[in-house]
Structure formats: C-alpha cells, structure tokens
C-alpha atoms as a PDB file:
ATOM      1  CA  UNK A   1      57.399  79.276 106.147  1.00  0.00           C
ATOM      2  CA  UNK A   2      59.123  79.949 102.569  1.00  0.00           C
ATOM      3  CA  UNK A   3      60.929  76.829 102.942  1.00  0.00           C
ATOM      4  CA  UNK A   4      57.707  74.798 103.345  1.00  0.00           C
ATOM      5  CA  UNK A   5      56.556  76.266  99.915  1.00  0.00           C
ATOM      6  CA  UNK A   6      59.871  75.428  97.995  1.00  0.00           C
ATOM      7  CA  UNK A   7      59.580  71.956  99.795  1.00  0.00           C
ATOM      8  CA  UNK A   8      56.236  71.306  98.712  1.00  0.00           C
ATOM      9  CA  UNK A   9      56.905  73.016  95.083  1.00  0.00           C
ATOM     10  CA  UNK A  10      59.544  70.840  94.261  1.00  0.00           C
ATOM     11  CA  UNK A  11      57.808  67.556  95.713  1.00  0.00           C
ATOM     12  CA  UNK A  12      54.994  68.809  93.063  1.00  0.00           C
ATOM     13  CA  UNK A  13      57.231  69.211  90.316  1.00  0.00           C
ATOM     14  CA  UNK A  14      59.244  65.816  90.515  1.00  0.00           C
ATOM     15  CA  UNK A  15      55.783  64.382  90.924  1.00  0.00           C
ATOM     16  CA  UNK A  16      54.810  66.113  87.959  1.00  0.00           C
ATOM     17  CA  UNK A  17      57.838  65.220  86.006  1.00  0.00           C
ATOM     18  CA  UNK A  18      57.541  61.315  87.159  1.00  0.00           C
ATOM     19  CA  UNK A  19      53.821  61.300  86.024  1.00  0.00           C
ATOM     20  CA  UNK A  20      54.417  62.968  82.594  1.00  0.00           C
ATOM     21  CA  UNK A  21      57.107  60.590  81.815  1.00  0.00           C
ATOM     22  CA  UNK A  22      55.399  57.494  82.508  1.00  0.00           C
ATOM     23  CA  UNK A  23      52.260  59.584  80.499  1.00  0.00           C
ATOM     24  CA  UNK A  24      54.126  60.267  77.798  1.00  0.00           C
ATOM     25  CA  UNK A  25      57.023  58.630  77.079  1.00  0.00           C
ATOM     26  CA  UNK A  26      57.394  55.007  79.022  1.00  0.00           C
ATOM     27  CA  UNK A  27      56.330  51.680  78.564  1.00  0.00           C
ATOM     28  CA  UNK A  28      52.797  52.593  79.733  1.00  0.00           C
ATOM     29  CA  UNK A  29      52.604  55.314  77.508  1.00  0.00           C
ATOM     30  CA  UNK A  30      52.353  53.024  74.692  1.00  0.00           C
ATOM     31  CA  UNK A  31      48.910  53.038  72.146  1.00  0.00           C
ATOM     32  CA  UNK A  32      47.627  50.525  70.049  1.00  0.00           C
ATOM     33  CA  UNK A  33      46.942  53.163  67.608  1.00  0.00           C
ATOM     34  CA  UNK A  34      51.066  53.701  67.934  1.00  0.00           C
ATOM     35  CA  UNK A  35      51.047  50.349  65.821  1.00  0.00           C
ATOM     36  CA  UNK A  36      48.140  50.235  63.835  1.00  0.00           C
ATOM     37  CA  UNK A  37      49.760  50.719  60.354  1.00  0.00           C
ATOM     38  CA  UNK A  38      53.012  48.126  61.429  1.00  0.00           C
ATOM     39  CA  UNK A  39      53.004  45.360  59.731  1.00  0.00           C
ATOM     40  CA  UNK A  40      52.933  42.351  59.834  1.00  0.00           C
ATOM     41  CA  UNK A  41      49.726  41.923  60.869  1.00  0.00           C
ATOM     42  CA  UNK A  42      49.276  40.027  64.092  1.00  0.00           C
ATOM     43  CA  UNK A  43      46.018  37.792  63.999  1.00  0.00           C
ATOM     44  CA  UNK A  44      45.590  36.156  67.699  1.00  0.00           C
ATOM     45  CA  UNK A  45      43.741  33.610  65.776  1.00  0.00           C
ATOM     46  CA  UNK A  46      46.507  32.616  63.877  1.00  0.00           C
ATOM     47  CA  UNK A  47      50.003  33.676  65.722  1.00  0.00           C
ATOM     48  CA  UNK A  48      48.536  32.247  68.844  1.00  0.00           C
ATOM     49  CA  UNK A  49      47.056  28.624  67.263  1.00  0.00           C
ATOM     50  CA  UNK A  50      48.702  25.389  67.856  1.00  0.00           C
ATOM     51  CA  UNK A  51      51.866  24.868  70.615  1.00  0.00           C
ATOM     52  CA  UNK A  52      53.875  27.238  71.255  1.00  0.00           C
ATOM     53  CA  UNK A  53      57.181  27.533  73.359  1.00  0.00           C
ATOM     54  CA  UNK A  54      57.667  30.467  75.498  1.00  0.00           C
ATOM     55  CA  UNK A  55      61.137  31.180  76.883  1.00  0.00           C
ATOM     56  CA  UNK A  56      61.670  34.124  79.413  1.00  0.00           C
ATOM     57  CA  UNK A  57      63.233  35.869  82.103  1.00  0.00           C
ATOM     58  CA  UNK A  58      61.650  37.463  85.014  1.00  0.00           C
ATOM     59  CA  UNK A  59      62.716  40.856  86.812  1.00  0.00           C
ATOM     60  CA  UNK A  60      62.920  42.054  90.257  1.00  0.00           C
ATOM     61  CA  UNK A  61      61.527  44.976  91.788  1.00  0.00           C
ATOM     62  CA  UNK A  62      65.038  46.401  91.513  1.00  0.00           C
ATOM     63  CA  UNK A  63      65.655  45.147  87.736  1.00  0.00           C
ATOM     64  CA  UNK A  64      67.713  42.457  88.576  1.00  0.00           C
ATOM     65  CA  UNK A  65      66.896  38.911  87.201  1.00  0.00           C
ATOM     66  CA  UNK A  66      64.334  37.008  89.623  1.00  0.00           C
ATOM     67  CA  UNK A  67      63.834  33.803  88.146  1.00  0.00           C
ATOM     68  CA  UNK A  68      63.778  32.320  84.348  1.00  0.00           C
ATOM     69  CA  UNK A  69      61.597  29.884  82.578  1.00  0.00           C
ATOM     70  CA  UNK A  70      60.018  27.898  79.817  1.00  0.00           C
ATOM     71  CA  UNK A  71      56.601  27.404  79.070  1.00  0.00           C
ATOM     72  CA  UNK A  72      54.378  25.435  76.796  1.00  0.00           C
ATOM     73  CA  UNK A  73      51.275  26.648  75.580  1.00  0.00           C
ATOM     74  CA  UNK A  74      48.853  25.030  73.201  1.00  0.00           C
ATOM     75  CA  UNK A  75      46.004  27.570  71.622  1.00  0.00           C
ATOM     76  CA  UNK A  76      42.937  26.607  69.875  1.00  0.00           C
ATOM     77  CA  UNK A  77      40.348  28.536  68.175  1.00  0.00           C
ATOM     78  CA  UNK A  78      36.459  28.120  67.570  1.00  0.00           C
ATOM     79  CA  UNK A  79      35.891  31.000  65.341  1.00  0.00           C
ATOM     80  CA  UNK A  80      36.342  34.248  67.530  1.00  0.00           C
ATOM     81  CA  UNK A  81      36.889  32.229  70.799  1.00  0.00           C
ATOM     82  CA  UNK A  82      39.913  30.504  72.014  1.00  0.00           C
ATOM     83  CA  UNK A  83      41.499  28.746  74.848  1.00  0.00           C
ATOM     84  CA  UNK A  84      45.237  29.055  75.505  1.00  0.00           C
ATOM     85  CA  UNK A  85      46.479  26.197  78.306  1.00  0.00           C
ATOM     86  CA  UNK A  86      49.666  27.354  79.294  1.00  0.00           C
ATOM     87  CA  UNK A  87      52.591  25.289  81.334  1.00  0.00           C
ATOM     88  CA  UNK A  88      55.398  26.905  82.700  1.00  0.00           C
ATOM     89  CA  UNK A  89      58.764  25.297  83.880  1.00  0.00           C
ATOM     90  CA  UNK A  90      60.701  27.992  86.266  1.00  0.00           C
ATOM     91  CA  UNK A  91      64.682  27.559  86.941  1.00  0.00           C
ATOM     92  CA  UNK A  92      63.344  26.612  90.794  1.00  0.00           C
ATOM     93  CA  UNK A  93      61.932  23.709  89.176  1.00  0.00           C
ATOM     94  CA  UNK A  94      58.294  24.860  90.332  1.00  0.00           C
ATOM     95  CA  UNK A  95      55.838  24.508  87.639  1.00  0.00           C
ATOM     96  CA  UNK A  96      52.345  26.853  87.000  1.00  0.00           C
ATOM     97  CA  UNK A  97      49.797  26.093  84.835  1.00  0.00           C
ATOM     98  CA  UNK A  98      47.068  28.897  83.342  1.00  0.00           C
ATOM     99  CA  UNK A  99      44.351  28.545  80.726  1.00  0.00           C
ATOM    100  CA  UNK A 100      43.208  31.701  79.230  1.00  0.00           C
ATOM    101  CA  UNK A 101      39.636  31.517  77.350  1.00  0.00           C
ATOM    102  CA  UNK A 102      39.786  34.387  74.572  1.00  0.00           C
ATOM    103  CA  UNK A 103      37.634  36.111  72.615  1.00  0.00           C
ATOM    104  CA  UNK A 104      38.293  38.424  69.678  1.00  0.00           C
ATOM    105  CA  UNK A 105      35.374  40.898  68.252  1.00  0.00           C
ATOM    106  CA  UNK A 106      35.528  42.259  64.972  1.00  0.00           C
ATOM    107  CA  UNK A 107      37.141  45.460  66.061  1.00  0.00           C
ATOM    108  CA  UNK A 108      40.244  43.982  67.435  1.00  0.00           C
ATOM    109  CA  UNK A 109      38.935  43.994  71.109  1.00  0.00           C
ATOM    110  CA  UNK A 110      40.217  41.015  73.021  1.00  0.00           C
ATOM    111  CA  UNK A 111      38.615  40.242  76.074  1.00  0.00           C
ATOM    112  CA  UNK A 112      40.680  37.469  78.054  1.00  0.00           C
ATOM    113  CA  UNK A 113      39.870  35.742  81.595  1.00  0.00           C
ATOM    114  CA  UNK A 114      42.016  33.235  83.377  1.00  0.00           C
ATOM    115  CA  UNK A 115      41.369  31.568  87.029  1.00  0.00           C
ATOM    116  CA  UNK A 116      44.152  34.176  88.934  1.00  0.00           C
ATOM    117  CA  UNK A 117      42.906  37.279  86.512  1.00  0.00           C
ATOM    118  CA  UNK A 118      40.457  39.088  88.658  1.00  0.00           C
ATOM    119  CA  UNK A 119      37.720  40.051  86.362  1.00  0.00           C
ATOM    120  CA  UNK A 120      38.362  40.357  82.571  1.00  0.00           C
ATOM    121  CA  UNK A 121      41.634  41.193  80.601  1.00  0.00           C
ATOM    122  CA  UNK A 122      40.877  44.074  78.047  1.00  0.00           C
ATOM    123  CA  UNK A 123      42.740  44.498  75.102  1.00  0.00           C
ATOM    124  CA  UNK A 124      43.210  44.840  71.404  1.00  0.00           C
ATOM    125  CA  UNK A 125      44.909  43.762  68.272  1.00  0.00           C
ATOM    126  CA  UNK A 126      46.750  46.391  66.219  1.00  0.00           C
ATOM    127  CA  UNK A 127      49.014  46.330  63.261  1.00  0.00           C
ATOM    128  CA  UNK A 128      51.932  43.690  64.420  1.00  0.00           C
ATOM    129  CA  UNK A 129      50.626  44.029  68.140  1.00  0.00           C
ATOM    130  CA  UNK A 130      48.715  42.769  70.680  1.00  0.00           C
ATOM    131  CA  UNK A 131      47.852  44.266  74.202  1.00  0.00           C
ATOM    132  CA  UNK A 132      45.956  42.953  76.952  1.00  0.00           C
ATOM    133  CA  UNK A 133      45.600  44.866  80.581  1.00  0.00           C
ATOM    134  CA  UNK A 134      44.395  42.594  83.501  1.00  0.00           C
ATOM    135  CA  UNK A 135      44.873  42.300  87.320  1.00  0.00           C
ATOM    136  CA  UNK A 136      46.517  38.972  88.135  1.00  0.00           C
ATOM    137  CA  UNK A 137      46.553  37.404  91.942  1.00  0.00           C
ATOM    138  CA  UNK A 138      49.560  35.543  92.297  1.00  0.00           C
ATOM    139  CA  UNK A 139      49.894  32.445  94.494  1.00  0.00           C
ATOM    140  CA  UNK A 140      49.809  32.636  98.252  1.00  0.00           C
ATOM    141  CA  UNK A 141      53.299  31.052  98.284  1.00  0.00           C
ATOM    142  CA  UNK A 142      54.019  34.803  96.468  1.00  0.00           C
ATOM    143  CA  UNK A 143      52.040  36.854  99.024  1.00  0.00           C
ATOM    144  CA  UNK A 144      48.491  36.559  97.055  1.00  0.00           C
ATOM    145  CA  UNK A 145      48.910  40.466  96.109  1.00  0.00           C
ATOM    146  CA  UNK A 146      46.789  41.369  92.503  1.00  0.00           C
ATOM    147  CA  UNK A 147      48.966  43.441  90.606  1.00  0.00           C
ATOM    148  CA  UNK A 148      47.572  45.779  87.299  1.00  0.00           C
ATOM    149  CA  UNK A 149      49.351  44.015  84.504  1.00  0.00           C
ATOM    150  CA  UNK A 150      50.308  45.645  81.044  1.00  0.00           C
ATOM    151  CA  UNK A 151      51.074  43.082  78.463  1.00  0.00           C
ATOM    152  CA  UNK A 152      52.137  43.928  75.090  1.00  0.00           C
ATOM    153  CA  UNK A 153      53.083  40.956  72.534  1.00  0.00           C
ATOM    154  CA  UNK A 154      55.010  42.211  69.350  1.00  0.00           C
ATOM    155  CA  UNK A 155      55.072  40.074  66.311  1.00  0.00           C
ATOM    156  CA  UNK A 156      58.558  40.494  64.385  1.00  0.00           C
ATOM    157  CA  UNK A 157      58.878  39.612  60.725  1.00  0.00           C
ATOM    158  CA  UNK A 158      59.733  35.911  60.766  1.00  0.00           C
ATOM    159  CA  UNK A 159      56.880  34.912  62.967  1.00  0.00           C
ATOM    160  CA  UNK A 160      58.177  35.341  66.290  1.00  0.00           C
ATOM    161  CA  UNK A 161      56.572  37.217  69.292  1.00  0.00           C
ATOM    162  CA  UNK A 162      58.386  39.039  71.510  1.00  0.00           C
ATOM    163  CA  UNK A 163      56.631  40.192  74.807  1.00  0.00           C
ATOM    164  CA  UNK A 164      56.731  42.422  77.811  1.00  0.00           C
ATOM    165  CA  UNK A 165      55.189  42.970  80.519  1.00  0.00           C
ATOM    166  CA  UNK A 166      55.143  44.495  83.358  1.00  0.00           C
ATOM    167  CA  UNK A 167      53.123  44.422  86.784  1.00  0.00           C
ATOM    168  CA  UNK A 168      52.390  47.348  88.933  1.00  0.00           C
ATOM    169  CA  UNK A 169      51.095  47.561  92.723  1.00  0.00           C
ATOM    170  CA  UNK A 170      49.710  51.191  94.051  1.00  0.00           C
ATOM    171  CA  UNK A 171      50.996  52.136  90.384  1.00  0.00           C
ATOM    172  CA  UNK A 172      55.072  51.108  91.701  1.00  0.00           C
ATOM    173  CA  UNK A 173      56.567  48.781  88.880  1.00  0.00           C
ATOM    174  CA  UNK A 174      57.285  45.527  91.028  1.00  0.00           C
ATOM    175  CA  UNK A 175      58.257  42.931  88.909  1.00  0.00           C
ATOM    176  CA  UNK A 176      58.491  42.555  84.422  1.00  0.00           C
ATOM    177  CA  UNK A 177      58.398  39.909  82.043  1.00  0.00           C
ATOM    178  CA  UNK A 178      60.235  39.190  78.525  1.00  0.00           C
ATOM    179  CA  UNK A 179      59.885  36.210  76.450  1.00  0.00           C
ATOM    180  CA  UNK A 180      59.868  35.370  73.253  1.00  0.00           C
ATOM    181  CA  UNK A 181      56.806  32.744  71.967  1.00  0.00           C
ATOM    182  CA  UNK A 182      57.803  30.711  68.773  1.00  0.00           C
ATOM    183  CA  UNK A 183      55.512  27.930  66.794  1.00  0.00           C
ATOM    184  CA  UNK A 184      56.181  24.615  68.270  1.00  0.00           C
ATOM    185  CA  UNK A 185      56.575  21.059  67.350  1.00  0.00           C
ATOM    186  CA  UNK A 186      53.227  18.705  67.692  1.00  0.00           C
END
C-alpha cells in the first residue's frame, strides 16, 4: 500500500510541476500587462493596414518543421472595424484563404471572427503587442479537430511583426506557428 501513495505523490507533483511551469513561466504564461509599457506602440489599425507579406514555418507535434509558407494579406480599416483577407501559399503547393473581420474598442480589446474560428477571438493590444485567443477548426483534409489557439504578434522597432503561435488540443501543444509580417508592395 505505501508504494501506491509514493506512486500517486509523485504523479501529483510532476503534475504540479508541469502545470506551474506552463502557469508561470511558458509561452502561455505570457500577459498583456507584461508589455504594456514596451514600446513601440502597436496600433492594429495601423501595423495591420494595407498588404502585407507573411513568411513562416510551421511545427510538428514533436517540434520538428511540418510545412512552410507565404501568405498575402491585405487589411483595411473603417474606423474601429477591419477586415484582414488573408492568402496563404504552403511548400505542398496547397493554398488557404481566411478573412478575419476585426474590431478594436477603446480599451485595446480586439474581438476577431473568421469562417474556421468557432465563436469569437478575444484579445488585446498592449505596448508593442498584440494577442488574440480563438479556437480554430482546421480542414477535414487535417482531421476537422478545433484546437485553443494563443496568438501573440510582437512589433520590433523597424516595423516588423514577428508572431507565434501555438495550438493546443485537451491542453497538449500539437502544432506552432512563426512568421514574420512586413508592409508590402501595392
């Protein structure tokens, strides 16, 4: 019987040391309020406005590279309401296309939707970031599974966003995005 107890004290610890790092100290763990006094400042209105090209790389369950791409996305903006068409180009040569409709309150709440988000995409601007949470259903030639997606854009001093993301099912990390998104040519 005392082995059953250290069993099931040390399956309670690691699980206790897993959850407090992704708590405290991983990607997830991450604020707005960590950023709020960064600068520069990143506007959606303005950083995401016009085309933009998106280059990125795609990882694996097991943190290998899964596939790589380039997108093109053209934003425009209505006063505190946007619409981002995006069009990505994958190294497959299989092509997706998403438009996000946006809109930004005076607090720095962003509220996103997009046809595969299921239900709205929360998030907020702060100091030189941006971060938006949403469930995304990926294509049935994927498996159809919605995965919880953190998304957290970074806007570096020369006008360049770097982002990461990364997409979670039953709270396992299965897959993460980085890209960089630059102003592009008309």
């Amino acid at each position: 019987m005392s082995a059953w107890i250290w069993i099931l004290t040390g399956a309670v610890l690691a699980f206790a040391v897993v959850w407090a790092k992704a708590r405290f100290a991983g990607f997830t763990a991450q604020r707005p309020e960590d950023y709020e006094d960064d600068h520069p400042v990143f506007d959606i209105r303005r950083h995401l406005n016009g085309p933009i090209v998106c280059e990125g790389i795609i990882y694996g369950p097991l943190g290998r590279v899964s596939s790589r791409f380039r997108a093109d996305f053209n934003a425009s903006w209505d006063g505190d309401t946007g619409v981002m068409k995006e069009h990505f180009v994958y190294d497959d040569g299989s092509v997706q296309d998403r438009e996000w409709r946006l809109t930004l309150r005076p607090d720095g709440a962003i509220r996103a939707q997009a046809d595969d988000v299921v239900g709205d995409g929360l998030g907020r601007q702060s100091g030189s970031t941006v971060l938006l949470r949403y469930r995304i259903r990926l294509p049935e030639a994927s498996g159809g599974h919605v995965l919880n997606t953190t998304d957290w854009m970074y806007l570096t001093p020369d006008g360049t966003i770097m982002n990461r993301s990364q997409f979670r099912k039953f709270g396992i990390k299965v897959a993460e995005l980085v890209a960089t998104m630059r102003p592009g040519s008309v």
